[in-house]
C-alpha atoms as a PDB file:
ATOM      1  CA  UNK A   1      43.620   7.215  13.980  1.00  0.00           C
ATOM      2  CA  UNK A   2      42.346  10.761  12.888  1.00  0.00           C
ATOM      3  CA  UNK A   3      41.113  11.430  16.204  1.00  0.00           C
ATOM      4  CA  UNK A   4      44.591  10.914  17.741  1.00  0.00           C
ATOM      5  CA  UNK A   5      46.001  12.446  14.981  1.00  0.00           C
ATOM      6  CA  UNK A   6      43.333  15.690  16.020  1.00  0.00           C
ATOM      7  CA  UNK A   7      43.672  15.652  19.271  1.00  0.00           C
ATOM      8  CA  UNK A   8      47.829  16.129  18.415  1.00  0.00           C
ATOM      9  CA  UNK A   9      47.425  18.536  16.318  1.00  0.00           C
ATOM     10  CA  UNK A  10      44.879  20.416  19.008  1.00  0.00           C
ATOM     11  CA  UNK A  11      47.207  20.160  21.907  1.00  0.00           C
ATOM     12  CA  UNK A  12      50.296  21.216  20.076  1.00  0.00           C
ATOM     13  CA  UNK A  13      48.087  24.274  18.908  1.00  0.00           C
ATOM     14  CA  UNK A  14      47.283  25.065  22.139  1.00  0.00           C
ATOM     15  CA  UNK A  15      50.621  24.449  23.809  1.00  0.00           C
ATOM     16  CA  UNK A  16      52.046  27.033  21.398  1.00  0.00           C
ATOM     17  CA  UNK A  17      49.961  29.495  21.996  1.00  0.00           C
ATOM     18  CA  UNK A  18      50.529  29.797  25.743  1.00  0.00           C
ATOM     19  CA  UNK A  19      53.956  29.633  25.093  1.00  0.00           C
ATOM     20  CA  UNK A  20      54.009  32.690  22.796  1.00  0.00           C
ATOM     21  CA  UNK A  21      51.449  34.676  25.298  1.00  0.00           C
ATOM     22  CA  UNK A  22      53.627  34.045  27.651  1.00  0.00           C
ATOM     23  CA  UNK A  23      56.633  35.877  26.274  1.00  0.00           C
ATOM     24  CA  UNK A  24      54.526  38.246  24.583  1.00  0.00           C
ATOM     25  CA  UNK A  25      54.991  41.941  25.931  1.00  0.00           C
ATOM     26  CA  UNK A  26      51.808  43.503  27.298  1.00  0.00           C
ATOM     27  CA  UNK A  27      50.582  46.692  26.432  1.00  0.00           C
ATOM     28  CA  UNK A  28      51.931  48.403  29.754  1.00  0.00           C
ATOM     29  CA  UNK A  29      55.018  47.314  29.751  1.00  0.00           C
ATOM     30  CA  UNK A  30      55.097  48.512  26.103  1.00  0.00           C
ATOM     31  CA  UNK A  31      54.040  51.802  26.887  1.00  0.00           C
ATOM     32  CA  UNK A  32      56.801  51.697  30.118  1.00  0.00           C
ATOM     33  CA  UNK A  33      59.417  50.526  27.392  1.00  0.00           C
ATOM     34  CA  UNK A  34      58.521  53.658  24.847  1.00  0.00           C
ATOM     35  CA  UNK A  35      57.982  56.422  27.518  1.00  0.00           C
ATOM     36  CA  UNK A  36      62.334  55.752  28.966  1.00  0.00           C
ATOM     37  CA  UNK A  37      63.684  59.339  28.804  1.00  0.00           C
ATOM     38  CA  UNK A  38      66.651  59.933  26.011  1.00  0.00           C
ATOM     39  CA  UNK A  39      69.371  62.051  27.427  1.00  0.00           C
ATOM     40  CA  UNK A  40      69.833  65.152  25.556  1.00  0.00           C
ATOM     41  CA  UNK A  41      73.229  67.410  25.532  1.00  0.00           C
ATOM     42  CA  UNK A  42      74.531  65.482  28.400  1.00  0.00           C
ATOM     43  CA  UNK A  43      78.105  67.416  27.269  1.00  0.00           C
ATOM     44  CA  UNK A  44      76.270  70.751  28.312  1.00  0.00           C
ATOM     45  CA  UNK A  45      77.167  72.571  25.171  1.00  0.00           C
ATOM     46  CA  UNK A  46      75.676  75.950  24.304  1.00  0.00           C
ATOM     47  CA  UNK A  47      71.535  75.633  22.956  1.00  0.00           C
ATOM     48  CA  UNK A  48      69.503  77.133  20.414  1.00  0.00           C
ATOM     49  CA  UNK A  49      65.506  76.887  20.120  1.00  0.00           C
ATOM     50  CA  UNK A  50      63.680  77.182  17.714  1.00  0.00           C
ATOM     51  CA  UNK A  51      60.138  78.005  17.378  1.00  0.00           C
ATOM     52  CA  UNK A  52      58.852  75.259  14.450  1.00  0.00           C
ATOM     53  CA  UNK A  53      54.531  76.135  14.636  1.00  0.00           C
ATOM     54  CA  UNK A  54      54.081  74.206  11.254  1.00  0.00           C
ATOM     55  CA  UNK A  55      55.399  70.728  12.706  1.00  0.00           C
ATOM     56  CA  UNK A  56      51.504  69.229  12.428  1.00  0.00           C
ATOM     57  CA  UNK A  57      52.593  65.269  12.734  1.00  0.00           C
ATOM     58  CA  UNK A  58      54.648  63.991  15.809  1.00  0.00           C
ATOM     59  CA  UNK A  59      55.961  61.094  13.783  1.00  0.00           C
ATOM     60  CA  UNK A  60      56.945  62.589  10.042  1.00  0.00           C
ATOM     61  CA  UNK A  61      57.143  66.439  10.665  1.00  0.00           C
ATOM     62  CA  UNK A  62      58.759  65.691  13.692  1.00  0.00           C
ATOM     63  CA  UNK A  63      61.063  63.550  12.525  1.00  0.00           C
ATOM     64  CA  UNK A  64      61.800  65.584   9.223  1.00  0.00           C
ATOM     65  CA  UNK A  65      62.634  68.821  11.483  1.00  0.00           C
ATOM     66  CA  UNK A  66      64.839  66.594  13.774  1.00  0.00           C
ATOM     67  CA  UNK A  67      66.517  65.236  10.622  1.00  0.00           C
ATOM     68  CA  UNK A  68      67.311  68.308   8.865  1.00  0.00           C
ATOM     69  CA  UNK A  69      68.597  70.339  12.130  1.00  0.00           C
ATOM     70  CA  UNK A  70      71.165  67.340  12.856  1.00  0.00           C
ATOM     71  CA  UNK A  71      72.444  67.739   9.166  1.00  0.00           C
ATOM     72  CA  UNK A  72      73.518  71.613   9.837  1.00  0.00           C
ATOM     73  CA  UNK A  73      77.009  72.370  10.526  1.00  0.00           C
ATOM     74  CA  UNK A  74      77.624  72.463  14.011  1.00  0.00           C
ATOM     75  CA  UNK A  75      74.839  70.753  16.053  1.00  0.00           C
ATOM     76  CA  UNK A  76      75.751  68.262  18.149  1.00  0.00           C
ATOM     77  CA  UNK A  77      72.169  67.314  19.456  1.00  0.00           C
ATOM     78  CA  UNK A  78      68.561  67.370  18.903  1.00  0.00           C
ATOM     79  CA  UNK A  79      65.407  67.477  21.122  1.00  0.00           C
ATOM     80  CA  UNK A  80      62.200  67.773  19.512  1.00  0.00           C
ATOM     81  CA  UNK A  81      58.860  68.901  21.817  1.00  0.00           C
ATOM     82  CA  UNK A  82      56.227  68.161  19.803  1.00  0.00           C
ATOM     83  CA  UNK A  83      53.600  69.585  22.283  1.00  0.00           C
ATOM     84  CA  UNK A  84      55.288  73.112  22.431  1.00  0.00           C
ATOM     85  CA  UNK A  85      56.141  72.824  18.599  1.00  0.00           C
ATOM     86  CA  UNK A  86      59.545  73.764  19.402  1.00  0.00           C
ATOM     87  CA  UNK A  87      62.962  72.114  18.693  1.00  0.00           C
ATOM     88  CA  UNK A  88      66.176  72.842  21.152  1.00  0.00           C
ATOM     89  CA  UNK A  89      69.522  71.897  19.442  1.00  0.00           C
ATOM     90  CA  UNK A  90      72.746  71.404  21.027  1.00  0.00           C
ATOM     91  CA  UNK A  91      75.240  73.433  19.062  1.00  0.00           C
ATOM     92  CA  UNK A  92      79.498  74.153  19.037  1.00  0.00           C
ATOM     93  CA  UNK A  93      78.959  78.007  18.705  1.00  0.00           C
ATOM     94  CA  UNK A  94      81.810  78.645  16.421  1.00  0.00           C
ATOM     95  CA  UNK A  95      80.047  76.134  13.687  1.00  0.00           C
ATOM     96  CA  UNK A  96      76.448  76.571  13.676  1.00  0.00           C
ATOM     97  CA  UNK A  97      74.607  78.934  11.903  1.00  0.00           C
ATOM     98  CA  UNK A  98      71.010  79.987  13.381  1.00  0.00           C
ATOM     99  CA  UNK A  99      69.945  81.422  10.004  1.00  0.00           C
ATOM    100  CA  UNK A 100      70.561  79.091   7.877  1.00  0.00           C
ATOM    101  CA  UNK A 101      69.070  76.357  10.260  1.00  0.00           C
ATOM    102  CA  UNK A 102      65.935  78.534   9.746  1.00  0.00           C
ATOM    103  CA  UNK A 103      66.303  78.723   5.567  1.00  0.00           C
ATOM    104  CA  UNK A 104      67.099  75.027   5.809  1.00  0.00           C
ATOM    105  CA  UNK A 105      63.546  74.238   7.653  1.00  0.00           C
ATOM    106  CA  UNK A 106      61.726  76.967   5.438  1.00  0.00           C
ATOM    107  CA  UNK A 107      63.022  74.809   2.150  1.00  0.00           C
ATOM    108  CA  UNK A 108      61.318  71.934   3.670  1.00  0.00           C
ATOM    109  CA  UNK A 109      57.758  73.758   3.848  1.00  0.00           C
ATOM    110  CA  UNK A 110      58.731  75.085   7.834  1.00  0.00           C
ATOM    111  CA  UNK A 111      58.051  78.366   6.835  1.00  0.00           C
ATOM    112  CA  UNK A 112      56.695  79.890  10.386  1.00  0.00           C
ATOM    113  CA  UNK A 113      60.471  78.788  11.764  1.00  0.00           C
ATOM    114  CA  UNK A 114      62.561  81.296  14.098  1.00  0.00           C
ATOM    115  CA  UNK A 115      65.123  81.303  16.188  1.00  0.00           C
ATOM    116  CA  UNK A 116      63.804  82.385  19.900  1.00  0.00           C
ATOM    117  CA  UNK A 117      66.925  81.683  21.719  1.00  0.00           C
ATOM    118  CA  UNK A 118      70.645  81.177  21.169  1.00  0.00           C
ATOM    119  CA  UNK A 119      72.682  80.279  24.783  1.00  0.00           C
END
């Protein structure tokens, strides 16, 4: 009786994990999944870069620079590029303020921020 009772237990143990390996994701198609594109400014309103050389982390410092731009008046979008250390916002020009974009990233230890280009 505790053979069959083994033996149960061992094929239900083994039937459920090729089920779950079966609809697990592999790590290609994870890396396919993460790498889509993310449309940015598809309105084609007027840009502003900035130049952010203290972003050191893509995850947190990226994410904190992306996260304080979208909460100035004005911006409609953000596109961080980590590699480049730069950050290109979509803006409505009558709103958004440039300078205080900068003071805003300077008060959260940005300091090397500028603006390089306003369209």
């Amino acid at each position: 009786m505790k053979t069959l009772a083994t033996l149960a237990v061992a094929a239900l143990f083994v039937t459920g994990c090729q089920t779950e390996s079966a609809s697990t994701t592999t790590e290609v198609e994870k890396t396919e999944i993460e790498a889509t594109p993310v449309a940015f400014n598809v309105a084609g309103a007027p840009t502003a870069e900035f130049e952010v050389p203290d972003m050191m982390c893509q995850y947190s410092c990226a994410a904190k620079v992306k996260e304080v731009l979208t909460a100035q008046t004005g911006v409609k979008d953000v596109k961080i590029d980590f590699d480049s250390k730069k950050a290109i916002v979509a803006v409505d020009k009558a709103e958004f303020d440039g300078e205080a974009a900068v003071a805003a990233l300077v008060d959260y230890q940005f300091s090397n921020t500028k603006l390089i280009i306003t369209e």
